[in-house]
Protein backbone atom coordinates (compact mmCIF):
# COMPACT_ATOMS: atom_id res chain seq x y z
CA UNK A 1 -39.24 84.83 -23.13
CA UNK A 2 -41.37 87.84 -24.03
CA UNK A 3 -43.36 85.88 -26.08
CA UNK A 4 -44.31 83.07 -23.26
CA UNK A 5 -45.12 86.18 -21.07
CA UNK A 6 -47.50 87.46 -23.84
CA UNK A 7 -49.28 84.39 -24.10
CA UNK A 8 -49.32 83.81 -20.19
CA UNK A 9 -51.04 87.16 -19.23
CA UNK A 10 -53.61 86.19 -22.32
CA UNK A 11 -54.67 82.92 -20.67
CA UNK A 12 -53.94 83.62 -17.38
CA UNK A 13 -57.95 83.77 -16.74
CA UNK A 14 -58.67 80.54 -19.01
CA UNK A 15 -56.28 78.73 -16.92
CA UNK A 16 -58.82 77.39 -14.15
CA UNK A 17 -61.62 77.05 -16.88
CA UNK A 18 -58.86 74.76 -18.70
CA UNK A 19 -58.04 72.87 -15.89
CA UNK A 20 -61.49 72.00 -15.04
CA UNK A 21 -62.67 71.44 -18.83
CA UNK A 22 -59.69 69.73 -20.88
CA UNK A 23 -61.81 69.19 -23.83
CA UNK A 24 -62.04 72.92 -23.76
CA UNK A 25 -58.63 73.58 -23.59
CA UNK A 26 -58.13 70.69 -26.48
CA UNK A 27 -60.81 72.52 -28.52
CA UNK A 28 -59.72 76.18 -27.84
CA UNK A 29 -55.39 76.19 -28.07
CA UNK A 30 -55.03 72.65 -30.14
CA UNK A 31 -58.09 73.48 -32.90
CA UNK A 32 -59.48 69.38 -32.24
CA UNK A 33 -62.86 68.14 -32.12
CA UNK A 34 -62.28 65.10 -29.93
CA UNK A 35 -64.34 61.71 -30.60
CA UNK A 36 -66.62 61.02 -27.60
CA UNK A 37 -64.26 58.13 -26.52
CA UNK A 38 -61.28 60.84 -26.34
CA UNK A 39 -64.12 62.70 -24.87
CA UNK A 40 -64.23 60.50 -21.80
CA UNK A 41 -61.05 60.28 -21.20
CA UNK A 42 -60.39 63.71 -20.90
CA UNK A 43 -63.32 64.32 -18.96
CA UNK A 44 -61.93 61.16 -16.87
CA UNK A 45 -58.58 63.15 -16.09
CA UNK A 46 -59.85 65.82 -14.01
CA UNK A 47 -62.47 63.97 -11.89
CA UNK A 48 -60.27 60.87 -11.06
CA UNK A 49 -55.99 60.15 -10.39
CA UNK A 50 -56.16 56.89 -11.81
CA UNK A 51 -57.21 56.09 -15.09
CA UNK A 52 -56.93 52.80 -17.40
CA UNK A 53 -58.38 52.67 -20.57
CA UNK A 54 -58.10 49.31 -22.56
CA UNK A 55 -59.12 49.62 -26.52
CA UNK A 56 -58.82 48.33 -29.69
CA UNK A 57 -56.76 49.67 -32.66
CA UNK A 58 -56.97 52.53 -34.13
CA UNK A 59 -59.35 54.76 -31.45
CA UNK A 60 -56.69 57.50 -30.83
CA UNK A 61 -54.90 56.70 -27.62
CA UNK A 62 -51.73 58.39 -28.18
CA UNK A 63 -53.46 61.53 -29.88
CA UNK A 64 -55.63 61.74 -26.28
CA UNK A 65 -51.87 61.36 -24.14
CA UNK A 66 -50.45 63.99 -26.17
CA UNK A 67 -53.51 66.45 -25.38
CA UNK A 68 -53.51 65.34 -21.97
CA UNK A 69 -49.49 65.71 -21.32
CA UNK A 70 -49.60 69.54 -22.88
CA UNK A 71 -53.05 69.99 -20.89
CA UNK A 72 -50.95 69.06 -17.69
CA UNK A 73 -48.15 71.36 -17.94
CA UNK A 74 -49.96 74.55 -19.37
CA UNK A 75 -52.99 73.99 -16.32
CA UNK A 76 -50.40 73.20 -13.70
CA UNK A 77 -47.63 74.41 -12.03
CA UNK A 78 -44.84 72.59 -11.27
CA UNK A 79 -45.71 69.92 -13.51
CA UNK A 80 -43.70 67.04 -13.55
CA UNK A 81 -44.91 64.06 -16.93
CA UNK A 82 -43.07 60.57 -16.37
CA UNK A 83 -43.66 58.50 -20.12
CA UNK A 84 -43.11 54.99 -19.94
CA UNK A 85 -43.68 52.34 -22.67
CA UNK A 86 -42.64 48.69 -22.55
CA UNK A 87 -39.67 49.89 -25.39
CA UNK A 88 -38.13 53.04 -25.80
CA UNK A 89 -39.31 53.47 -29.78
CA UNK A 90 -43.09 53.44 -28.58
CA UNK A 91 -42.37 57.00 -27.29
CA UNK A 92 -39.74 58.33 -29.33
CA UNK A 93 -41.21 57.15 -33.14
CA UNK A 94 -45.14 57.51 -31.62
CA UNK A 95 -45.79 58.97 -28.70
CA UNK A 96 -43.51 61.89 -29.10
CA UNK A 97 -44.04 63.03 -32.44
CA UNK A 98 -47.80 62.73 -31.78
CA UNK A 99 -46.53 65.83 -28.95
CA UNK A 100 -44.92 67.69 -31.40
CA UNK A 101 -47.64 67.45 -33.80
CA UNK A 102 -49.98 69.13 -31.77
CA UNK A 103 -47.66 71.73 -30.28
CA UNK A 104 -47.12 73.16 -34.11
CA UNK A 105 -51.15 73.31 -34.27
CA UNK A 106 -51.51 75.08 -30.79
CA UNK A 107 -52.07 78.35 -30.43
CA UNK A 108 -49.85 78.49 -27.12
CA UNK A 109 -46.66 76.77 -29.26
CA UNK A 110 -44.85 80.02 -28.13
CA UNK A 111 -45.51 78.92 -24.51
CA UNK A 112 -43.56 75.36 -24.87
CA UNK A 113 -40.12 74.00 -26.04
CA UNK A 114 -40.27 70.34 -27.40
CA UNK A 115 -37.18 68.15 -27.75
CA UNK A 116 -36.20 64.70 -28.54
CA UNK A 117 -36.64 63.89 -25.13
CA UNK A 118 -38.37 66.64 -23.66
CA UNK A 119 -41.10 68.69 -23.38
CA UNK A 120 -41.20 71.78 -20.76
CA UNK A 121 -43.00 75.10 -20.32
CA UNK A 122 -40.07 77.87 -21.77
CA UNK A 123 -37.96 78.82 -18.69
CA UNK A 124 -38.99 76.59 -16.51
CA UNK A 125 -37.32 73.39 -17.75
CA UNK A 126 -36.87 72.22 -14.63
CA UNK A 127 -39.74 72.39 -12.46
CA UNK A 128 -42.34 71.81 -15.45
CA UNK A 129 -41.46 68.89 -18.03
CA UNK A 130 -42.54 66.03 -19.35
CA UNK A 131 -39.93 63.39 -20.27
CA UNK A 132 -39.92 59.49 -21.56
CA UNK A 133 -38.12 56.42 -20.15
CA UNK A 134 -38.69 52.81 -21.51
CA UNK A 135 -39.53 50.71 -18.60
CA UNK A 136 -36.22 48.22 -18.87
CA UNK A 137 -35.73 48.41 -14.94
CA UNK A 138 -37.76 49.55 -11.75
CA UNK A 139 -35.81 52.72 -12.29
CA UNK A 140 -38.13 53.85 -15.13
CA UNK A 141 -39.73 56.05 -13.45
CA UNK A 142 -38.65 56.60 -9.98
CA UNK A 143 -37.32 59.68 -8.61
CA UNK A 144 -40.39 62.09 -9.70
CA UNK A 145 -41.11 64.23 -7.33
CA UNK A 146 -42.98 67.66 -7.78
CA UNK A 147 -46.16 69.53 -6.93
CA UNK A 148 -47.93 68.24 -9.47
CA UNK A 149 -47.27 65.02 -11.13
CA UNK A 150 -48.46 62.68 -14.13
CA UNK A 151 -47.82 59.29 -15.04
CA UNK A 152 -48.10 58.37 -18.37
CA UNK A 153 -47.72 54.62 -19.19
CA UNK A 154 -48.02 53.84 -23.05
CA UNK A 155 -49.08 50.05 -23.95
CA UNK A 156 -49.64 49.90 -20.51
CA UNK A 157 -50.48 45.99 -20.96
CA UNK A 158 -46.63 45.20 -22.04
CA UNK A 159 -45.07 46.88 -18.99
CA UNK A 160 -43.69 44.52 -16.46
CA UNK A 161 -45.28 44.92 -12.91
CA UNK A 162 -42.05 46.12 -11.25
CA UNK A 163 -42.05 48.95 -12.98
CA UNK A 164 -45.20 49.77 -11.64
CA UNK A 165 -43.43 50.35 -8.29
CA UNK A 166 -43.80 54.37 -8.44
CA UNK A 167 -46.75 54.51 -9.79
CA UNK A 168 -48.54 52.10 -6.56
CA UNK A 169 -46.67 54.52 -4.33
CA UNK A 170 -48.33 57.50 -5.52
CA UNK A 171 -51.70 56.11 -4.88
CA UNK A 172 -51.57 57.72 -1.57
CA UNK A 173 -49.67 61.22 -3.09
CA UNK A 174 -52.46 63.69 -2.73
CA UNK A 175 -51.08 65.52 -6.28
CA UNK A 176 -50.39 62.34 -8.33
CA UNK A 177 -52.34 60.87 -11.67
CA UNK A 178 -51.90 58.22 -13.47
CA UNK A 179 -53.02 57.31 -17.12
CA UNK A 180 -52.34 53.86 -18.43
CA UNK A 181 -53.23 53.15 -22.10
CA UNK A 182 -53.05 50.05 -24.67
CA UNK A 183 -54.16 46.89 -26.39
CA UNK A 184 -55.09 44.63 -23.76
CA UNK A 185 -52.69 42.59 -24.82
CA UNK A 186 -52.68 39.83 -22.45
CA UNK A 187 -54.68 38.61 -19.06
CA UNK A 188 -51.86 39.08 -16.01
CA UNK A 189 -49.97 41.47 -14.65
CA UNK A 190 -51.18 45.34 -13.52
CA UNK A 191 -52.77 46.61 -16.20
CA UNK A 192 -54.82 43.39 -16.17
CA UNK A 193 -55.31 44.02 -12.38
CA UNK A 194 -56.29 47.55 -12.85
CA UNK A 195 -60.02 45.83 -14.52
CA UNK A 196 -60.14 43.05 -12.68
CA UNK A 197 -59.15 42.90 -8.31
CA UNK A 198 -57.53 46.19 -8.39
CA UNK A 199 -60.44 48.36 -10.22
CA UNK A 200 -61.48 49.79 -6.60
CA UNK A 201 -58.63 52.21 -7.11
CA UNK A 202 -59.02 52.56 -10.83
CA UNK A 203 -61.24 54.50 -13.17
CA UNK A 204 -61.20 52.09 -16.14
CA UNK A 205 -62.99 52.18 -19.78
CA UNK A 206 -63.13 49.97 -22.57
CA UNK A 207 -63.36 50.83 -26.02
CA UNK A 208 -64.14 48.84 -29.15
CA UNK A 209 -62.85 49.75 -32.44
CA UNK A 210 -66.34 49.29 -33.84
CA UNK A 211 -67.35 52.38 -32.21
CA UNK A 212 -64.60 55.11 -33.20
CA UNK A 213 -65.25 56.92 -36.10
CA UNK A 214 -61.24 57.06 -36.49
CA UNK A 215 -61.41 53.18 -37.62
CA UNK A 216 -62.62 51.97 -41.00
CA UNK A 217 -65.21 49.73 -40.95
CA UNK A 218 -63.34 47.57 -43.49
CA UNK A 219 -60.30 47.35 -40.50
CA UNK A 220 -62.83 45.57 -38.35
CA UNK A 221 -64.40 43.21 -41.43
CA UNK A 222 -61.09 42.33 -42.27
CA UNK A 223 -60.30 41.31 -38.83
CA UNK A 224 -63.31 39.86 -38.30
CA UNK A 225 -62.94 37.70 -41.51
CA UNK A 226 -59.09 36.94 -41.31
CA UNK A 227 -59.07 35.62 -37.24
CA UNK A 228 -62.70 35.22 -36.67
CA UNK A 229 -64.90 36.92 -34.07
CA UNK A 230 -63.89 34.40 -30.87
CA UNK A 231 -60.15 34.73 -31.67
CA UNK A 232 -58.04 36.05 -29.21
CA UNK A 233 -56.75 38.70 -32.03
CA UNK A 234 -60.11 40.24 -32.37
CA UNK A 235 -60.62 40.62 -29.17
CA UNK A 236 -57.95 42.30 -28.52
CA UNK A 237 -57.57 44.46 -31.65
CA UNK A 238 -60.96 45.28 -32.51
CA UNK A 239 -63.11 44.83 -28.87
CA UNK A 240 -60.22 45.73 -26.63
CA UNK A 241 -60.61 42.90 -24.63
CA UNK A 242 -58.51 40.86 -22.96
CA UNK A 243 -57.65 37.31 -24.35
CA UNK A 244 -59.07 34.26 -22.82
CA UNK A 245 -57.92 33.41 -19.64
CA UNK A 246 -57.06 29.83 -20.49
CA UNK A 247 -55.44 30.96 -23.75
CA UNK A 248 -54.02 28.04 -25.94
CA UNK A 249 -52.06 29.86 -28.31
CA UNK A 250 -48.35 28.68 -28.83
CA UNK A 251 -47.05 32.43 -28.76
CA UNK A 252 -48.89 35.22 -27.03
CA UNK A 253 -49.65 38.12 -29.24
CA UNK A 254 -47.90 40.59 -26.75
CA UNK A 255 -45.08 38.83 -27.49
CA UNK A 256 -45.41 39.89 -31.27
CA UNK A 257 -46.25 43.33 -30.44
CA UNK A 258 -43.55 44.10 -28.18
CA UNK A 259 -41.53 42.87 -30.49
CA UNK A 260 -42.29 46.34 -32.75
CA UNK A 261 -40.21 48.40 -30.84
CA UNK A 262 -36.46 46.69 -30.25
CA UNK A 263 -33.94 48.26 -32.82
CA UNK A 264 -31.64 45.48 -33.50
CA UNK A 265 -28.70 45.10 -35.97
CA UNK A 266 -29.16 43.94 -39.68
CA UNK A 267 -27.03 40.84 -40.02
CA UNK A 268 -25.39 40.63 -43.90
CA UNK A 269 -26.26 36.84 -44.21
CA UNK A 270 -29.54 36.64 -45.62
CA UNK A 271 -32.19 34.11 -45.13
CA UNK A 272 -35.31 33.29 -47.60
CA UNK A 273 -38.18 31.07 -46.33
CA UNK A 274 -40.80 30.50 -49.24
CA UNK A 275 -44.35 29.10 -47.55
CA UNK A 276 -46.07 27.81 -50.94
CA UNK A 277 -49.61 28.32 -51.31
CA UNK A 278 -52.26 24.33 -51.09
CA UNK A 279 -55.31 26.34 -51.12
CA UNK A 280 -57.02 28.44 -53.69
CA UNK A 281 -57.27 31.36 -51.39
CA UNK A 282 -53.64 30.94 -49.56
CA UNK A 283 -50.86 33.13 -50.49
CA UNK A 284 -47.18 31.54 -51.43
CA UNK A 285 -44.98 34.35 -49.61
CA UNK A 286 -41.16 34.95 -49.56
CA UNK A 287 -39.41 36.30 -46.67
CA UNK A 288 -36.24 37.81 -45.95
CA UNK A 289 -34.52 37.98 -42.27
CA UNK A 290 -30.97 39.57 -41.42
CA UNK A 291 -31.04 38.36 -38.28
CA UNK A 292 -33.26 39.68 -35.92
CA UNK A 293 -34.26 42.32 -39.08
CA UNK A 294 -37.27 41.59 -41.72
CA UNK A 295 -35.71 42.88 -44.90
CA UNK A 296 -38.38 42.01 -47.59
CA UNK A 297 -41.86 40.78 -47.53
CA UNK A 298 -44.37 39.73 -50.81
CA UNK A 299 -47.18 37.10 -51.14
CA UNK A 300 -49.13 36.46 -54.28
CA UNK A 301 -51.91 34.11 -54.75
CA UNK A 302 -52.81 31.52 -58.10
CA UNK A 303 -49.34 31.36 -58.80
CA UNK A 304 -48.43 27.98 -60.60
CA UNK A 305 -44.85 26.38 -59.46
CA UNK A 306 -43.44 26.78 -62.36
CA UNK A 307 -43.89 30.83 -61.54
CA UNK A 308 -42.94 30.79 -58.54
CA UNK A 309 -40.04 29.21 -58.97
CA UNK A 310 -39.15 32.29 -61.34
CA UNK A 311 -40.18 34.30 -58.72
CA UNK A 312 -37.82 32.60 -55.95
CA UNK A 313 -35.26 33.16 -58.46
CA UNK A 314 -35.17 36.86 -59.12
CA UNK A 315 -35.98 37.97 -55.24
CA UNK A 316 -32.47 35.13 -54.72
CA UNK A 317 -31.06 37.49 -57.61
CA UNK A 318 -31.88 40.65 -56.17
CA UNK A 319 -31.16 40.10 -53.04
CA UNK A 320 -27.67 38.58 -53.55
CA UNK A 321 -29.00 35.17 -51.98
CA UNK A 322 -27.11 31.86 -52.18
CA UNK A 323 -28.97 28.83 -52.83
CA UNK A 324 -27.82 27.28 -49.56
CA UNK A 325 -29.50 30.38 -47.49
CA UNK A 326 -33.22 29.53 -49.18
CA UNK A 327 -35.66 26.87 -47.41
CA UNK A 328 -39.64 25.98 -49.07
CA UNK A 329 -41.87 24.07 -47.56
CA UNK A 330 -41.66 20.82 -49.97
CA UNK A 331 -44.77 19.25 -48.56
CA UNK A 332 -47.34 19.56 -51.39
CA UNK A 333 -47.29 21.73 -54.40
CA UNK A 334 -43.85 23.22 -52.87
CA UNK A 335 -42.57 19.95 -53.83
CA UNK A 336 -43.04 20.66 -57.66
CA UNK A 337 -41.14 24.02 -57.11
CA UNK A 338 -38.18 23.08 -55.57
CA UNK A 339 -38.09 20.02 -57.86
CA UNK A 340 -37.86 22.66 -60.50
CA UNK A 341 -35.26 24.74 -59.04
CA UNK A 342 -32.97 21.41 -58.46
CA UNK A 343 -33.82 20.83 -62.09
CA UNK A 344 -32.11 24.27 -62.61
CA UNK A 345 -29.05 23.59 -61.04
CA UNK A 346 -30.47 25.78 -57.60
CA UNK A 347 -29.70 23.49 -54.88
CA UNK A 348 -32.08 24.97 -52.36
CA UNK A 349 -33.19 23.67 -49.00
CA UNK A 350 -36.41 21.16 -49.00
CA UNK A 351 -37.79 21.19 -45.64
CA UNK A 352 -40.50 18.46 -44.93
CA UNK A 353 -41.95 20.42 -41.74
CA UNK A 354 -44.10 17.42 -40.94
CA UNK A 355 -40.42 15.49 -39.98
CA UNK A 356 -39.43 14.43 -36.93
CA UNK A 357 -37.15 17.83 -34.82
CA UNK A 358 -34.42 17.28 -33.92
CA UNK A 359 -35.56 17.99 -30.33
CA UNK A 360 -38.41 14.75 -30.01
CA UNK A 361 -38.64 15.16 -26.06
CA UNK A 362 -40.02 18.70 -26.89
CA UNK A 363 -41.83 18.77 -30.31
CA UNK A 364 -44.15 16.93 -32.17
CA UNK A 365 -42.36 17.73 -35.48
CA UNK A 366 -40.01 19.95 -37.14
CA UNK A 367 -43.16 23.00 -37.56
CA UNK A 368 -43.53 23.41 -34.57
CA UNK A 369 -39.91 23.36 -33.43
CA UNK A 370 -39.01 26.47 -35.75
CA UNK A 371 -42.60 28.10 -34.46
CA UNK A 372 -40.62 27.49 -31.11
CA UNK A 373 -37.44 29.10 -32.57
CA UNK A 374 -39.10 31.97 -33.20
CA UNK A 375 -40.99 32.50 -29.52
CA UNK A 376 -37.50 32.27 -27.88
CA UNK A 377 -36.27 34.95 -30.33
CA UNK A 378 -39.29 36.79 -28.95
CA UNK A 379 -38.73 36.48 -25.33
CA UNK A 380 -35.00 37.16 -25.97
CA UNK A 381 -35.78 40.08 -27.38
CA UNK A 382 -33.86 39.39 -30.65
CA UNK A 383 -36.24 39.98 -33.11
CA UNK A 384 -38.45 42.50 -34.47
CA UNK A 385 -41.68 41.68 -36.72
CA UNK A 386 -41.89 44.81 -38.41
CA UNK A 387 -41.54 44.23 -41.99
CA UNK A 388 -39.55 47.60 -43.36
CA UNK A 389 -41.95 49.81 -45.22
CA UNK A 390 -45.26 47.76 -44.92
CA UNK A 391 -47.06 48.42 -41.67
CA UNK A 392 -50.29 45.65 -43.34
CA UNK A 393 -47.80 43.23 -43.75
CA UNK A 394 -46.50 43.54 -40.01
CA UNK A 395 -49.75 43.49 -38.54
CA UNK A 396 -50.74 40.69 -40.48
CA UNK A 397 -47.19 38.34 -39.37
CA UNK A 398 -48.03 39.29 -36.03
CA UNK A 399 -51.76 38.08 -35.67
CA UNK A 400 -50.90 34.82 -37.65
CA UNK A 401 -48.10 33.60 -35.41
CA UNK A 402 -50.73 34.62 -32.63
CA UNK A 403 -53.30 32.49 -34.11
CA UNK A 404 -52.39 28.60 -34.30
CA UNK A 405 -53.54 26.94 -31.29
CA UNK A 406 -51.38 23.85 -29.58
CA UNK A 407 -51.69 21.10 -27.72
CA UNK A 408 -49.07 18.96 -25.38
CA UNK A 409 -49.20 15.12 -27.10
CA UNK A 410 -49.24 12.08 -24.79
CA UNK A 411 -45.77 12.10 -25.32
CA UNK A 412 -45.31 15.78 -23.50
CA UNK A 413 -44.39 17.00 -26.79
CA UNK A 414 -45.83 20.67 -28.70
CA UNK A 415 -48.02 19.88 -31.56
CA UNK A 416 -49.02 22.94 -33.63
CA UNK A 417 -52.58 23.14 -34.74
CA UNK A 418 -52.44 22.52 -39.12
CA UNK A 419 -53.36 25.17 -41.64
CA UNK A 420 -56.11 22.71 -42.06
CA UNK A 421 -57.54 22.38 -38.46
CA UNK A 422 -57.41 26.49 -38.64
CA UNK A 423 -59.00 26.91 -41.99
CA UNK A 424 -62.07 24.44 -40.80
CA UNK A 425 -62.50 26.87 -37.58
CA UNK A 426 -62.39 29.93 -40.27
CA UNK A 427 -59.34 31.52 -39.08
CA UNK A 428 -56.85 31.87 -42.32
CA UNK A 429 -53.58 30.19 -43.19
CA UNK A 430 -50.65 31.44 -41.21
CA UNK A 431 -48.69 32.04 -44.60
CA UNK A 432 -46.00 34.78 -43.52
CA UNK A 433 -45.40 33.10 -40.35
CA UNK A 434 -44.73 29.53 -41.61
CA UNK A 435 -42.21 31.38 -44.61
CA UNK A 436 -40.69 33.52 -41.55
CA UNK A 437 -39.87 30.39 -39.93
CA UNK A 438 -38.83 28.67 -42.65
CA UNK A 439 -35.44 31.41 -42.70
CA UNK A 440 -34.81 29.61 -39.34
CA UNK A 441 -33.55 26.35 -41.13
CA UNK A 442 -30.84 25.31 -43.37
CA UNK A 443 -28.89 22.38 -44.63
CA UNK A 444 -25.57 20.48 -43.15
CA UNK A 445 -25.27 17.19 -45.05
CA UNK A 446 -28.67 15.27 -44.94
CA UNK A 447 -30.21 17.11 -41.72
CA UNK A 448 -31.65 20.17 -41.27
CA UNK A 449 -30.75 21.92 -38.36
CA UNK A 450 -31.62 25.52 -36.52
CA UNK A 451 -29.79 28.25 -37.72
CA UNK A 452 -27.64 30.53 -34.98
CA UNK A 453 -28.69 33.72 -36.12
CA UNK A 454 -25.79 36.95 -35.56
CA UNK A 455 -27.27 37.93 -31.85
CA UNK A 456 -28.03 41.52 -32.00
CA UNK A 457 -29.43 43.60 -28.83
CA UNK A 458 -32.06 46.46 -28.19
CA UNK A 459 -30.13 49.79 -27.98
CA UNK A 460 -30.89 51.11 -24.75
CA UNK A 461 -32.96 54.71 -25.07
């Protein structure tokens, strides 16, 4: 207590200058030269309630919160910080360490206690706080009342407009800002609104990834290369645009992304999906899923079959994997490997994904019907993407199965745009995607059916 005193009659006349001047404050008691994007928004803060800033990856949105949340409750009295984020890991594996991070740099630590859950100004814990709740109900963030209060909502673009409620309502609370951050991730819903009919009561910016300094230029080339510069992914993860409005991709990329932050239970029955490489620059990857968990990842290129059927052998080995639990792609060179594995005595799964589904009123053929396996696991919230360990890898899973295009047949049915249509437009093979949903078939007699996966739910924060 002594020591908060100390530091309190030391800044007592910085205080105002702070308030007025954030990227003083950030400069003086955190030791950080912010880029002039960060620059903006902290300039932003003080002039205007309301703020939105769409971006790409990479530009230092949740290092700019962070500064802005302990800005907020040093400057102010009777500070009150709602956090939101569309899932409760979002602020407690990002947005919270990020606090803590800067809170051992500043020079007024002595001033703050940080927990789990929250932040608050030392003996004042409750009148000046900042706290997190991930927006699962309209609940999120209502009851916040005080002087002074901040809303902070985290991948703003994921959060479902009902949770919104209390953050509308204080649009006509004299003491009340708001700061909503993220990917643009897709065209509806507020965050959407907040550029488009709602930007009268909005101060909104848009950042590109091409202009940080905190993102390589080789992020963007690669990017650039991988999806191509009028894909929906590079417009969102590099320009910080929104996607198309008439968007024809078979699952929505905030789908993917959202998809980051469930924690979900490892099922013990493994499933391998192999994808084998046609092309000369494709990858042949092997996949592991435990359910709704991604246990193992690896692609290699110019592998011939008779090597990757080694390969498919030691990961089955290492992984404790019956043969029954393992599904390639046989169309093609993947032919020639499980051919070799049956020669072997490894009775593994051949799945023909040009087939007929088993679901013809739906699909066009049995691709697309696991790509449509995998979207419902998506909306039902019962998988994740992230492959353990290997953020590349994730990123990469998640713009692929963002990238095919579709069309409805004459027949009403989903037909999934080829690894050949895509490679002719430029955009690369969907490799990891097509071996991910491979793990969603397996073998009863002479059909191949959908697997039932052990159904595993997000742990509430």
């Amino acid at each position: 207590m002594q020591e908060k005193q100390i530091i309190q009659t030391k800044i007592r006349k910085r205080i105002l200058q702070w308030r007025n001047d954030p990227v003083l404050y950030v400069q003086e008691t955190l030791g950080a030269t912010p880029t002039d994007q960060q620059r903006q928004i902290l300039n932003a803060i003080v002039n205007y309630d309301f703020i939105a800033a769409k971006s790409g990856h990479g530009i230092g949105k949740t290092t700019v919160e962070a500064w802005i949340i302990l800005w907020f409750l040093t400057c102010y009295t009777n500070a009150r910080v709602p956090a939101t984020a569309p899932t409760g890991n979002q602020l407690v594996r990002i947005l919270w360490p990020e606090i803590r991070k800067w809170l051992q740099r500043s020079k007024l630590k002595g001033l703050f206690e940080w927990e789990k859950s929250k932040v608050y100004i030392k003996g004042e814990e409750e009148v000046c706080f900042a706290y997190y709740r991930a927006a699962r109900s309209p609940e999120a963030l209502a009851g916040a009342h005080e002087d002074n209060i901040l809303y902070i909502l985290e991948e703003a673009s994921g959060i479902e407009d009902e949770i919104w409620e209390p953050v509308e309502g204080a649009l006509t609370t004299k003491n009340a800002k708001a700061m909503a951050c993220g990917n643009p991730t897709r065209p509806e819903g507020n965050f959407y609104r907040a550029f488009t009919d709602q930007s009268k009561f909005w101060h909104t910016f848009s950042f590109s990834s091409l202009d940080s300094p905190l993102v390589t230029p080789e992020y963007c080339e690669r990017m650039r290369l991988k999806y191509g510069e009028d894909s929906d992914i590079y417009r969102i993860r590099v320009l910080g645009e929104f996607p198309k409005q008439a968007s024809d991709t078979f699952i929505p990329l905030y789908l993917c992304e959202r998809s980051l932050g469930f924690n979900l239970e490892r099922d013990e029955r493994f499933k391998l999906g192999v994808d084998v490489a046609r092309f000369g620059d494709n990858y042949t990857v092997w996949l592991i899923r435990a359910g709704g968990v991604l246990l193992h990842m690896e692609r290699k290129q110019t592998m011939d079959t008779m090597e990757v059927a080694g390969r498919t052998q030691q990961i089955m080995k290492d992984f404790n994997i019956a043969a029954e639990n393992v599904s390639i792609d046989s169309v093609g060179v993947g032919g020639g490997v499980v051919d070799r594995l049956h020669e072997l005595n490894v009775g593994v799964n051949s799945i023909n994904v040009g087939e007929p589904p088993i679901d013809e009123t739906q699909y066009k053929n049995k691709r697309v019907e696991l790509w449509g396996v995998i979207k419902q696991e998506l909306i039902e919230e019962k998988l994740n993407l992230s492959i353990l360990n290997n953020g590349e890898m994730t990123r990469d899973l998640c713009g692929e199965l963002a990238s095919p295009k579709y069309k409805i047949t004459s027949k009403g049915q989903y037909q999934l745009e080829s690894k050949e249509d895509m490679k002719k437009r430029g955009v690369q093979s969907p490799d990891i995607a097509d071996a991910l949903a491979l793990t969603y078939c397996f073998n009863i007699g002479e059909g191949v059916i959908m697997s039932a996966p052990k159904q595993a739910y997000p742990k509430n924060i």
